[in-house]
PDB file of N, CA and C in Angstrom:
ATOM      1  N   UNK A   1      12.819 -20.614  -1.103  1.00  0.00           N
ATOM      2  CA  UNK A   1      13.055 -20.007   0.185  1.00  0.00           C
ATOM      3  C   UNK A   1      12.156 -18.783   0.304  1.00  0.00           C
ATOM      4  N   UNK A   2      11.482 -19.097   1.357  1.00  0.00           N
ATOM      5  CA  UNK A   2      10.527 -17.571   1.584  1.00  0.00           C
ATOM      6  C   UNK A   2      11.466 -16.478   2.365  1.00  0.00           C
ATOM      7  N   UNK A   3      11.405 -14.850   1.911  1.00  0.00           N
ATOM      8  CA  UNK A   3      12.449 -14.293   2.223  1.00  0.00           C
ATOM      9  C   UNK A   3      11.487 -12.744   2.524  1.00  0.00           C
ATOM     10  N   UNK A   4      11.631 -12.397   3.376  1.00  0.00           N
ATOM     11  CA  UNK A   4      10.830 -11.062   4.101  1.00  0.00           C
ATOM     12  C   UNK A   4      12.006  -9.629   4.127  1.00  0.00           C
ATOM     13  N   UNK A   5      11.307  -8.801   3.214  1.00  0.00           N
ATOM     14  CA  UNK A   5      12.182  -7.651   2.996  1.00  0.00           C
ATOM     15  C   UNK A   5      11.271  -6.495   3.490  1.00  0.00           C
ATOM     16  N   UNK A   6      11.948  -5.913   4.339  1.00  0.00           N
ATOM     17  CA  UNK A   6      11.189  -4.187   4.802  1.00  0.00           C
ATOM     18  C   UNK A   6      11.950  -3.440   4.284  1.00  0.00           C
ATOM     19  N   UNK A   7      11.437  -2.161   3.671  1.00  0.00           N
ATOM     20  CA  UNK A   7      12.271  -0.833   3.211  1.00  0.00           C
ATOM     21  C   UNK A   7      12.401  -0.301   4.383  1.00  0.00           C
ATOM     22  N   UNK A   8      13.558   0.386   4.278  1.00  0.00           N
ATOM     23  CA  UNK A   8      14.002   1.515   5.050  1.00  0.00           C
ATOM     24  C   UNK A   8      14.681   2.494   4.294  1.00  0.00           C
ATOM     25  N   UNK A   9      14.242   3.348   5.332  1.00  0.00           N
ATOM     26  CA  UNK A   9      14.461   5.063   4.884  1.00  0.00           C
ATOM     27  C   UNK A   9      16.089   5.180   3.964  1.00  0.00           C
ATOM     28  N   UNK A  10      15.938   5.796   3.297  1.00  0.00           N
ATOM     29  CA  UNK A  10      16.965   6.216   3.028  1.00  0.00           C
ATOM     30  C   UNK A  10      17.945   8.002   3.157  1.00  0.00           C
ATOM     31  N   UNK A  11      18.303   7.997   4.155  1.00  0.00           N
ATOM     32  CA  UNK A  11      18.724   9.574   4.309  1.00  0.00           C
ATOM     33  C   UNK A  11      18.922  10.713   3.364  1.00  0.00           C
ATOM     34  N   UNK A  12      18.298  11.936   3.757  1.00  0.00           N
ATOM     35  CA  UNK A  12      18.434  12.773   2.497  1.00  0.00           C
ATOM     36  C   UNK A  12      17.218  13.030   1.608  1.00  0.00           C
ATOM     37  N   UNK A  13      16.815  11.823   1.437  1.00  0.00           N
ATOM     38  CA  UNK A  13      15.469  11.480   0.516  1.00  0.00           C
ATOM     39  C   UNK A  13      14.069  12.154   1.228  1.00  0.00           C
ATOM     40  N   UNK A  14      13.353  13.045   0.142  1.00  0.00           N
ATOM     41  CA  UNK A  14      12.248  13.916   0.211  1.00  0.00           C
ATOM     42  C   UNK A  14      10.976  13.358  -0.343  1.00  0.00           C
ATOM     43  N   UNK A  15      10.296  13.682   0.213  1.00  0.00           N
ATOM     44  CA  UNK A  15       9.074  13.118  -0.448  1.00  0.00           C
ATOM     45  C   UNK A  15       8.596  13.665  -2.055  1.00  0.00           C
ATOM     46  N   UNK A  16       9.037  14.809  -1.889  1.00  0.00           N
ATOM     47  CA  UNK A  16       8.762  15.250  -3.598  1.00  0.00           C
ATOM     48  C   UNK A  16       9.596  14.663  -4.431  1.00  0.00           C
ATOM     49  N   UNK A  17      10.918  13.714  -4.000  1.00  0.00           N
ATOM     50  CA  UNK A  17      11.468  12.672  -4.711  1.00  0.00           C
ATOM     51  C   UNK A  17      11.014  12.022  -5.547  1.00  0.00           C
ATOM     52  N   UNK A  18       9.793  11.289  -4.755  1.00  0.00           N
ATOM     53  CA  UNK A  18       8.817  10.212  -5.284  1.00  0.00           C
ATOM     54  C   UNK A  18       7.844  10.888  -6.239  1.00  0.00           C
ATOM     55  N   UNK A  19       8.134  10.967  -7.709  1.00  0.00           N
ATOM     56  CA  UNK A  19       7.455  11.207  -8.525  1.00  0.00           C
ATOM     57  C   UNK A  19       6.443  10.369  -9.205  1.00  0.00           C
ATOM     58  N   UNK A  20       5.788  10.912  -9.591  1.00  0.00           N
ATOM     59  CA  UNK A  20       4.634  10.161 -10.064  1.00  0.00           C
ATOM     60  C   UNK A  20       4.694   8.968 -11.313  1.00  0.00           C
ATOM     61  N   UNK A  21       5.936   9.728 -12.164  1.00  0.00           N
ATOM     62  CA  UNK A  21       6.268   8.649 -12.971  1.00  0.00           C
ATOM     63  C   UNK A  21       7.306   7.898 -12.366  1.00  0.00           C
ATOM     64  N   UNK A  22       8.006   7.786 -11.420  1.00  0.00           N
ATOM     65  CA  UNK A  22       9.105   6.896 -10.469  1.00  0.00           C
ATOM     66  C   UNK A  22       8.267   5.724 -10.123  1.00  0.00           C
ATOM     67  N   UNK A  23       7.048   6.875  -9.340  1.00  0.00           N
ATOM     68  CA  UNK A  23       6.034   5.545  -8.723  1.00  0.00           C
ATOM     69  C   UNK A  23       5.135   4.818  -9.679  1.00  0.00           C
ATOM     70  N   UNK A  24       4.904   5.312 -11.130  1.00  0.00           N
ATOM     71  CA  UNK A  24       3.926   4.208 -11.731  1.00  0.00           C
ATOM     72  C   UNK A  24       5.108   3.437 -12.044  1.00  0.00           C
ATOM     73  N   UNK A  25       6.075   3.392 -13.154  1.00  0.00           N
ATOM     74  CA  UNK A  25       7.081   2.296 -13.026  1.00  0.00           C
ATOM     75  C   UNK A  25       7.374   1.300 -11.601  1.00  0.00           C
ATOM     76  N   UNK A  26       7.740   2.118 -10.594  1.00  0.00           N
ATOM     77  CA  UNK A  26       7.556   1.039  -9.461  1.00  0.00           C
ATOM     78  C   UNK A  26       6.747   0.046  -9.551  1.00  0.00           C
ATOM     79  N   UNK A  27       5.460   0.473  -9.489  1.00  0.00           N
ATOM     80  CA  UNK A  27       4.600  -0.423  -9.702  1.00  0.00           C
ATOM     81  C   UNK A  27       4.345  -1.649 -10.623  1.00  0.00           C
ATOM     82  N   UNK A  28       4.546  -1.033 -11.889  1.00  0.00           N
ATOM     83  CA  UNK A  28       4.456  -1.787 -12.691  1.00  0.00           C
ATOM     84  C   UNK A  28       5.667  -2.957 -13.201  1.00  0.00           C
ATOM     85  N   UNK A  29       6.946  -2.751 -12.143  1.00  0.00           N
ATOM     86  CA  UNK A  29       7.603  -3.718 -12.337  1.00  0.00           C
ATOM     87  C   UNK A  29       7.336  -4.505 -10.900  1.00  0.00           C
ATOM     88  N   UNK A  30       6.599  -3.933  -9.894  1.00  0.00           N
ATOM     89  CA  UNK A  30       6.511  -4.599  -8.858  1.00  0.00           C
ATOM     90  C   UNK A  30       5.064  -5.731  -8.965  1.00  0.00           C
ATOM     91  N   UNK A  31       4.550  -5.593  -9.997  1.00  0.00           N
ATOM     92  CA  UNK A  31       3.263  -6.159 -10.390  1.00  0.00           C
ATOM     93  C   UNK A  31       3.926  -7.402 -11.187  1.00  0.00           C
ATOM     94  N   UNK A  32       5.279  -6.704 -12.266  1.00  0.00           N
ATOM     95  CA  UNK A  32       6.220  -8.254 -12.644  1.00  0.00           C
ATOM     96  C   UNK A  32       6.439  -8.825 -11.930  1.00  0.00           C
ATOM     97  N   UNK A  33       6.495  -8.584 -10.832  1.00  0.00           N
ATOM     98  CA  UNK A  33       7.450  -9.696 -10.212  1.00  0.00           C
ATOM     99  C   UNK A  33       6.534 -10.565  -9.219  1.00  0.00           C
ATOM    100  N   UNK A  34       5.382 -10.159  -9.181  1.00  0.00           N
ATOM    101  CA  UNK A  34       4.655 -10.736  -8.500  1.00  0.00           C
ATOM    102  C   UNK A  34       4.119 -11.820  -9.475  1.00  0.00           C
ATOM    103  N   UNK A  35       3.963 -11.176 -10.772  1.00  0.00           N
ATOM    104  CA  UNK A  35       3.096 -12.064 -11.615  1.00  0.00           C
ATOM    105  C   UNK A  35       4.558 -13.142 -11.986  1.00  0.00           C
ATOM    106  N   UNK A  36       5.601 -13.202 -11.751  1.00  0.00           N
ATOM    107  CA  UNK A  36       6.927 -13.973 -11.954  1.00  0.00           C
ATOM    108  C   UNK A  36       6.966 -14.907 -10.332  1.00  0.00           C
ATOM    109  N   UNK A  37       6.139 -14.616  -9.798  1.00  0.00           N
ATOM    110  CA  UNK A  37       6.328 -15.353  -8.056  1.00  0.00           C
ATOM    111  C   UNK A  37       7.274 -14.888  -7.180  1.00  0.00           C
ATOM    112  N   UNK A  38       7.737 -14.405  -7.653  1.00  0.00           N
ATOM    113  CA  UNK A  38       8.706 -13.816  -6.894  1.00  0.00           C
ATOM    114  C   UNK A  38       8.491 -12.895  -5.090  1.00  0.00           C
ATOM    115  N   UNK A  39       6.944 -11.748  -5.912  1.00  0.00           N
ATOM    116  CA  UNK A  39       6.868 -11.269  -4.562  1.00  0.00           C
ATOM    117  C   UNK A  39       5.568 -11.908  -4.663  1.00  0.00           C
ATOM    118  N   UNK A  40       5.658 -12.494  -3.374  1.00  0.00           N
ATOM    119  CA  UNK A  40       4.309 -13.249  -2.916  1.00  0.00           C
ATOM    120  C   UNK A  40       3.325 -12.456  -2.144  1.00  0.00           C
ATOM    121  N   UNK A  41       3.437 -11.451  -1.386  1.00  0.00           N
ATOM    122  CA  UNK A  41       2.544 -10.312  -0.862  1.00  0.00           C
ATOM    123  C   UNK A  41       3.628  -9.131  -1.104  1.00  0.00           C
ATOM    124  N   UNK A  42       2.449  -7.837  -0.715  1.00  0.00           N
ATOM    125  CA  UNK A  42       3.004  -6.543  -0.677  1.00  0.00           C
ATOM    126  C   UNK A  42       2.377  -5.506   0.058  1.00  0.00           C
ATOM    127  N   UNK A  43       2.879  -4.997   1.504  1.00  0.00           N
ATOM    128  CA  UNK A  43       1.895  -4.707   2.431  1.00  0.00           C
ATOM    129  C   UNK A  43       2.844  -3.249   2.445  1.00  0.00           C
ATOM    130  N   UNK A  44       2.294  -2.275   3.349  1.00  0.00           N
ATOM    131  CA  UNK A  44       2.816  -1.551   3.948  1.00  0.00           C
ATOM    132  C   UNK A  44       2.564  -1.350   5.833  1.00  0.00           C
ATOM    133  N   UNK A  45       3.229  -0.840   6.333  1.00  0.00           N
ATOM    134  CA  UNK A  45       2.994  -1.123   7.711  1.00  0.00           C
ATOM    135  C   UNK A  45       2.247   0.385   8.101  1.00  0.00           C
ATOM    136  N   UNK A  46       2.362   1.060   9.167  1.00  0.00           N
ATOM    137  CA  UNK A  46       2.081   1.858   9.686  1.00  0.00           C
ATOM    138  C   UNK A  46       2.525   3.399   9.222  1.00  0.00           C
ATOM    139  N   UNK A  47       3.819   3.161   9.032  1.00  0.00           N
ATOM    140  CA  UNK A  47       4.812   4.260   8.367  1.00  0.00           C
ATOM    141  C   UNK A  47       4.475   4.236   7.223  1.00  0.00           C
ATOM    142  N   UNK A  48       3.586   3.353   6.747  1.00  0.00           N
ATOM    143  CA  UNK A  48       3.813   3.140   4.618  1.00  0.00           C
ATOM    144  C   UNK A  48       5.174   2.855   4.304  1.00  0.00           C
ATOM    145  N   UNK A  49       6.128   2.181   5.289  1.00  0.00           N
ATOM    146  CA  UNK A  49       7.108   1.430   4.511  1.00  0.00           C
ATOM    147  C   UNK A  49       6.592   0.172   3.669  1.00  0.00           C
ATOM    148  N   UNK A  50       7.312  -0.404   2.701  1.00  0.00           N
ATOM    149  CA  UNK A  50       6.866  -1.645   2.053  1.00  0.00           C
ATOM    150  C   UNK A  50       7.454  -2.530   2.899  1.00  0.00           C
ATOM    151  N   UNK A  51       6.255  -3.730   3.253  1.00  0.00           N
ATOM    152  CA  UNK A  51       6.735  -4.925   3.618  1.00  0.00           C
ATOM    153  C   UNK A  51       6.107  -6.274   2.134  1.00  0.00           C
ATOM    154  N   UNK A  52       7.702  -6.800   2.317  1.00  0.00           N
ATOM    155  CA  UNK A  52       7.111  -7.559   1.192  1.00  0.00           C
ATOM    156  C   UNK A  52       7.553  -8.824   1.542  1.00  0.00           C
ATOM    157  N   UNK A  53       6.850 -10.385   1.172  1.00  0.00           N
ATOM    158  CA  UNK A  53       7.178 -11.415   1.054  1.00  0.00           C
ATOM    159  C   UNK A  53       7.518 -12.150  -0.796  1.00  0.00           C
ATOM    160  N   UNK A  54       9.376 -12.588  -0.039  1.00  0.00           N
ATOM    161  CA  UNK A  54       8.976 -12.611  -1.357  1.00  0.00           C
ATOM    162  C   UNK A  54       9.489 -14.484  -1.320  1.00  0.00           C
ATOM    163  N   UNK A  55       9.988 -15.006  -2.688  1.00  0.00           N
ATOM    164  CA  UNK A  55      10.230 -16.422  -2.814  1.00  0.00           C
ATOM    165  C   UNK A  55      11.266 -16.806  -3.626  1.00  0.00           C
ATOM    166  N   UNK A  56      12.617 -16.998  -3.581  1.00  0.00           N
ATOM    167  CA  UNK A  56      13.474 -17.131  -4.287  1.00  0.00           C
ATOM    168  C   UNK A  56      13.993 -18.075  -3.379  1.00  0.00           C
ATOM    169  N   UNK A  57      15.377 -18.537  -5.008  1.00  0.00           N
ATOM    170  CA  UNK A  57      16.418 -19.810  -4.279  1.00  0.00           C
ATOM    171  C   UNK A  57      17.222 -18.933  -3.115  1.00  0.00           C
ATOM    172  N   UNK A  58      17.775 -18.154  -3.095  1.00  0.00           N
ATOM    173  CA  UNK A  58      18.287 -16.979  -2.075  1.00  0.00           C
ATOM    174  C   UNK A  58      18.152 -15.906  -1.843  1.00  0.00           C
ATOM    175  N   UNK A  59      18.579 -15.278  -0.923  1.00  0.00           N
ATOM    176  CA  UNK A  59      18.854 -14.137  -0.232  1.00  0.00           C
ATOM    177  C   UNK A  59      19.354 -12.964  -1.504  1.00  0.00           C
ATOM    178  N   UNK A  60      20.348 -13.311  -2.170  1.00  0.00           N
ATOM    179  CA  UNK A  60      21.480 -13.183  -3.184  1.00  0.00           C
ATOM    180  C   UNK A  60      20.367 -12.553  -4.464  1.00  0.00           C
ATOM    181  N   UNK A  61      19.446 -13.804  -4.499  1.00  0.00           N
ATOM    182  CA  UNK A  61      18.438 -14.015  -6.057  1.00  0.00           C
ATOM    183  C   UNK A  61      17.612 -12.884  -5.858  1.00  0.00           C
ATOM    184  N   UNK A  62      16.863 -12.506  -4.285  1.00  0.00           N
ATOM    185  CA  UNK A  62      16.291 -12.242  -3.975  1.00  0.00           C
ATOM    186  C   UNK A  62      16.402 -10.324  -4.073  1.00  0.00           C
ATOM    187  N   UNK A  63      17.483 -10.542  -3.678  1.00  0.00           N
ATOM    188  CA  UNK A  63      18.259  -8.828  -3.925  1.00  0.00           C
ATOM    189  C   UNK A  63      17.988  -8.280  -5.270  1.00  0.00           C
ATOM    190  N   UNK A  64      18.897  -8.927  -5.998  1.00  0.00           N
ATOM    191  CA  UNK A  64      19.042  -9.289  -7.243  1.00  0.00           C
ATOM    192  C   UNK A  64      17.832  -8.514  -8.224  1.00  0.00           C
ATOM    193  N   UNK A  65      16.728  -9.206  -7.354  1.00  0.00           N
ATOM    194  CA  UNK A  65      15.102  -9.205  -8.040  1.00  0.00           C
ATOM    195  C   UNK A  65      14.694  -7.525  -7.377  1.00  0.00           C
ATOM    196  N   UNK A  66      15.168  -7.078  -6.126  1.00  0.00           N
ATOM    197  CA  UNK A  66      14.979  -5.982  -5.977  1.00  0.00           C
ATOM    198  C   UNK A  66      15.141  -4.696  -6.459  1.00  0.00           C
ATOM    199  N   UNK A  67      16.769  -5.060  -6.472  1.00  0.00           N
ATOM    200  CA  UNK A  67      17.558  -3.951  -7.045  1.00  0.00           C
ATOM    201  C   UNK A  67      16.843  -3.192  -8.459  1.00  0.00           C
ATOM    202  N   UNK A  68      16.376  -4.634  -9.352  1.00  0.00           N
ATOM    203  CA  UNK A  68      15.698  -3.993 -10.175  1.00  0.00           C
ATOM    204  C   UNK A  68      14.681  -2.970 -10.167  1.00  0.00           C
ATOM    205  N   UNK A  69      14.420  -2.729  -8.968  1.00  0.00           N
ATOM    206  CA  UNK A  69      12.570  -1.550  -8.789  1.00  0.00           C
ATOM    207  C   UNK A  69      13.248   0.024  -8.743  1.00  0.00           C
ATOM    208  N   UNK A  70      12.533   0.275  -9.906  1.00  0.00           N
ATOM    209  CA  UNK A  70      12.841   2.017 -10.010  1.00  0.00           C
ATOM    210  C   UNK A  70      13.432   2.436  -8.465  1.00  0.00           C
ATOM    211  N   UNK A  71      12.559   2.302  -7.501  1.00  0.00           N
ATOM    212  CA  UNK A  71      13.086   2.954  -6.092  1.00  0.00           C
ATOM    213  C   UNK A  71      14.076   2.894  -5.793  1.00  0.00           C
ATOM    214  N   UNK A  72      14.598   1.602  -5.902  1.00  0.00           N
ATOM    215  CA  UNK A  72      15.959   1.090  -5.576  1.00  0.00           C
ATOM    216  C   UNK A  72      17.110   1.740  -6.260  1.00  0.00           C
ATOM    217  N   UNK A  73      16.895   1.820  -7.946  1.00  0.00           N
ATOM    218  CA  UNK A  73      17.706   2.176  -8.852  1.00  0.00           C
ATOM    219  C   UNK A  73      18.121   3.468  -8.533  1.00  0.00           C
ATOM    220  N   UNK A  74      17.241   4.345  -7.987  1.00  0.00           N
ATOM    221  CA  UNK A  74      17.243   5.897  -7.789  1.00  0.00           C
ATOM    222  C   UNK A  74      17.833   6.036  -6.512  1.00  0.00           C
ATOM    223  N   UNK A  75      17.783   4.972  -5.519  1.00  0.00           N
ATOM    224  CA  UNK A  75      18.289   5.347  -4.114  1.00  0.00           C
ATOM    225  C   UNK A  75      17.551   5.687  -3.446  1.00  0.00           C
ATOM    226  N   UNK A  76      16.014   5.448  -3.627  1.00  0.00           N
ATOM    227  CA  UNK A  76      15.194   6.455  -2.594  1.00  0.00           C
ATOM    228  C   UNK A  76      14.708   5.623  -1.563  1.00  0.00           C
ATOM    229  N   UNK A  77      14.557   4.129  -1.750  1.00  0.00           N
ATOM    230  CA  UNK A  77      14.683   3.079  -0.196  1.00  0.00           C
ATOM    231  C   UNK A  77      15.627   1.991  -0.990  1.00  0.00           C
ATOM    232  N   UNK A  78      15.863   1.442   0.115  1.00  0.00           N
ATOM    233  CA  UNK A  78      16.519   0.246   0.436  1.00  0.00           C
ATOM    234  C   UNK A  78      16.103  -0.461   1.158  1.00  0.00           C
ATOM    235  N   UNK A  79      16.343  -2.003   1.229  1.00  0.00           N
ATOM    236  CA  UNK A  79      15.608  -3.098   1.609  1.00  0.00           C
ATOM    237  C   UNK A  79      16.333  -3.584   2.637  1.00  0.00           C
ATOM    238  N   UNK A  80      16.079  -4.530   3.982  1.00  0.00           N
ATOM    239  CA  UNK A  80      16.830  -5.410   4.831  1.00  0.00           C
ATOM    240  C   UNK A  80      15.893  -6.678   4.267  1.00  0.00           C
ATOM    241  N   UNK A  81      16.875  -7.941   4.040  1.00  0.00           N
ATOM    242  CA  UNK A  81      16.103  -9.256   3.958  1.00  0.00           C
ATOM    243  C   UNK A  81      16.444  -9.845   5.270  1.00  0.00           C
ATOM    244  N   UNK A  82      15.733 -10.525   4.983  1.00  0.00           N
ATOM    245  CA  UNK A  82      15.759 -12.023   6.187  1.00  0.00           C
ATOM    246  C   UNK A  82      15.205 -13.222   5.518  1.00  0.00           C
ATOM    247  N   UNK A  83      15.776 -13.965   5.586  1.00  0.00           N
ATOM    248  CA  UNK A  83      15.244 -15.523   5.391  1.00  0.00           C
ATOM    249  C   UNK A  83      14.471 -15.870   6.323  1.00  0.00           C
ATOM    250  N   UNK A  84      13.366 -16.384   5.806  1.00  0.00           N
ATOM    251  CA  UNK A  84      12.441 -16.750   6.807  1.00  0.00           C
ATOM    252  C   UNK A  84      12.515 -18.702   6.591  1.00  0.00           C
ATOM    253  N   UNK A  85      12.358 -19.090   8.052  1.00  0.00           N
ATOM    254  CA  UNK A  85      12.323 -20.598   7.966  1.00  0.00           C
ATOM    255  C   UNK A  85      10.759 -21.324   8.729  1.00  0.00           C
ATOM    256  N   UNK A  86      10.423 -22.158   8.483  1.00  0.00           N
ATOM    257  CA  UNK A  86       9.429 -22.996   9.012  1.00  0.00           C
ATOM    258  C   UNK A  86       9.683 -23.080  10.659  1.00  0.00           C
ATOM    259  N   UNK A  87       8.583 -22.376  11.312  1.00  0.00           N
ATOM    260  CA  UNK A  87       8.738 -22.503  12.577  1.00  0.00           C
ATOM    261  C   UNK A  87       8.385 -24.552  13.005  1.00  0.00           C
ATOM    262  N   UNK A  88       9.658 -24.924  13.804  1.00  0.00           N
ATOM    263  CA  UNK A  88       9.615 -25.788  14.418  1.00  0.00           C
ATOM    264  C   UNK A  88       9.088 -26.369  15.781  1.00  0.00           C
ATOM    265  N   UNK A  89       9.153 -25.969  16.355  1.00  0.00           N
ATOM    266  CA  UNK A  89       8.107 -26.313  18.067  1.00  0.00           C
ATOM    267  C   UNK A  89       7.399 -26.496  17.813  1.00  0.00           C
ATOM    268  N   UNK A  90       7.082 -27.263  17.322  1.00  0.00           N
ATOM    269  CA  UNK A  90       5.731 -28.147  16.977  1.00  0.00           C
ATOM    270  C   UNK A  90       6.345 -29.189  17.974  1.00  0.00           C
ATOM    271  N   UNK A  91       7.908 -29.936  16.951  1.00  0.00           N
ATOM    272  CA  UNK A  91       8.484 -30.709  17.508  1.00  0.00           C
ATOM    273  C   UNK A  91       8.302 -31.155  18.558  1.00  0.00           C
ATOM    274  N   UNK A  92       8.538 -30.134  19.425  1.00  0.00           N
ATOM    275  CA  UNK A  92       8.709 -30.194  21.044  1.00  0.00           C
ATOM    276  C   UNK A  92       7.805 -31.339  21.723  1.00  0.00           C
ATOM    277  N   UNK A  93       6.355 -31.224  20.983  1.00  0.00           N
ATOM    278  CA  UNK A  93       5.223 -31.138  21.562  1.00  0.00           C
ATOM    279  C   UNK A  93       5.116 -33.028  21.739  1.00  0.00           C
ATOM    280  N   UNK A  94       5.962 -33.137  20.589  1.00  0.00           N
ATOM    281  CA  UNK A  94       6.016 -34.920  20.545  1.00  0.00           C
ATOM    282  C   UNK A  94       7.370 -35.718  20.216  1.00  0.00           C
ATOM    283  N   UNK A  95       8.746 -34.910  21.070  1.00  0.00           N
ATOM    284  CA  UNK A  95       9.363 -35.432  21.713  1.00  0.00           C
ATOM    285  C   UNK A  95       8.981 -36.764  22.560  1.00  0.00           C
ATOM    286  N   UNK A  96       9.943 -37.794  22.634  1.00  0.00           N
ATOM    287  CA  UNK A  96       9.681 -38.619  23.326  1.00  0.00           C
ATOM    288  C   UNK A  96      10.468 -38.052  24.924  1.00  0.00           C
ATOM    289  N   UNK A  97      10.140 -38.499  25.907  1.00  0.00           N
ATOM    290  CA  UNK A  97      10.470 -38.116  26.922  1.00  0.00           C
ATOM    291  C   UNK A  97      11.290 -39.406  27.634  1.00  0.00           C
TER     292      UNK A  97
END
């Protein structure tokens, strides 16, 4: 299941939070999990929130795999998932009428 997670802010949280050794660990477990398939891209948007695609049996697995990232552990973002599905309307196009 392909599954699309954006961070969001977490209240309270400062930027001098994000330490330098917080953020190389981040990384370097976020580099596991890519090299595990798990996260299939890793973007940031406009804000420099993380947008990530990732690939698990669920939503559930998918958390799961998050929770583990220094950031998370510390509280300094949190993630919204969504399941993403195969856009269909294609269909439409060859309906019989």
């Amino acid at each position: 299941m392909k599954i699309l997670a954006i961070e969001e802010d977490v209240e309270g949280v400062k930027a001098e939070d994000f330490t330098i050794e917080i953020l190389k660990r981040e990384a370097m477990r976020a580099w596991e999990l890519q090299q595990k398939g798990i996260i299939r891209e890793l973007s940031f948007d406009d804000d420099h929130n993380a947008i990530l695609i990732l690939e698990a049996e669920s939503i559930a697995i998918a958390k799961a795999a998050l929770d583990k990232l220094p950031l998370v552990q510390e509280k300094l973002v949190r993630f919204e998932l969504r399941a993403m599905h195969p856009y269909n309307g294609y269909e439409r196009l060859f309906e019989k009428e």
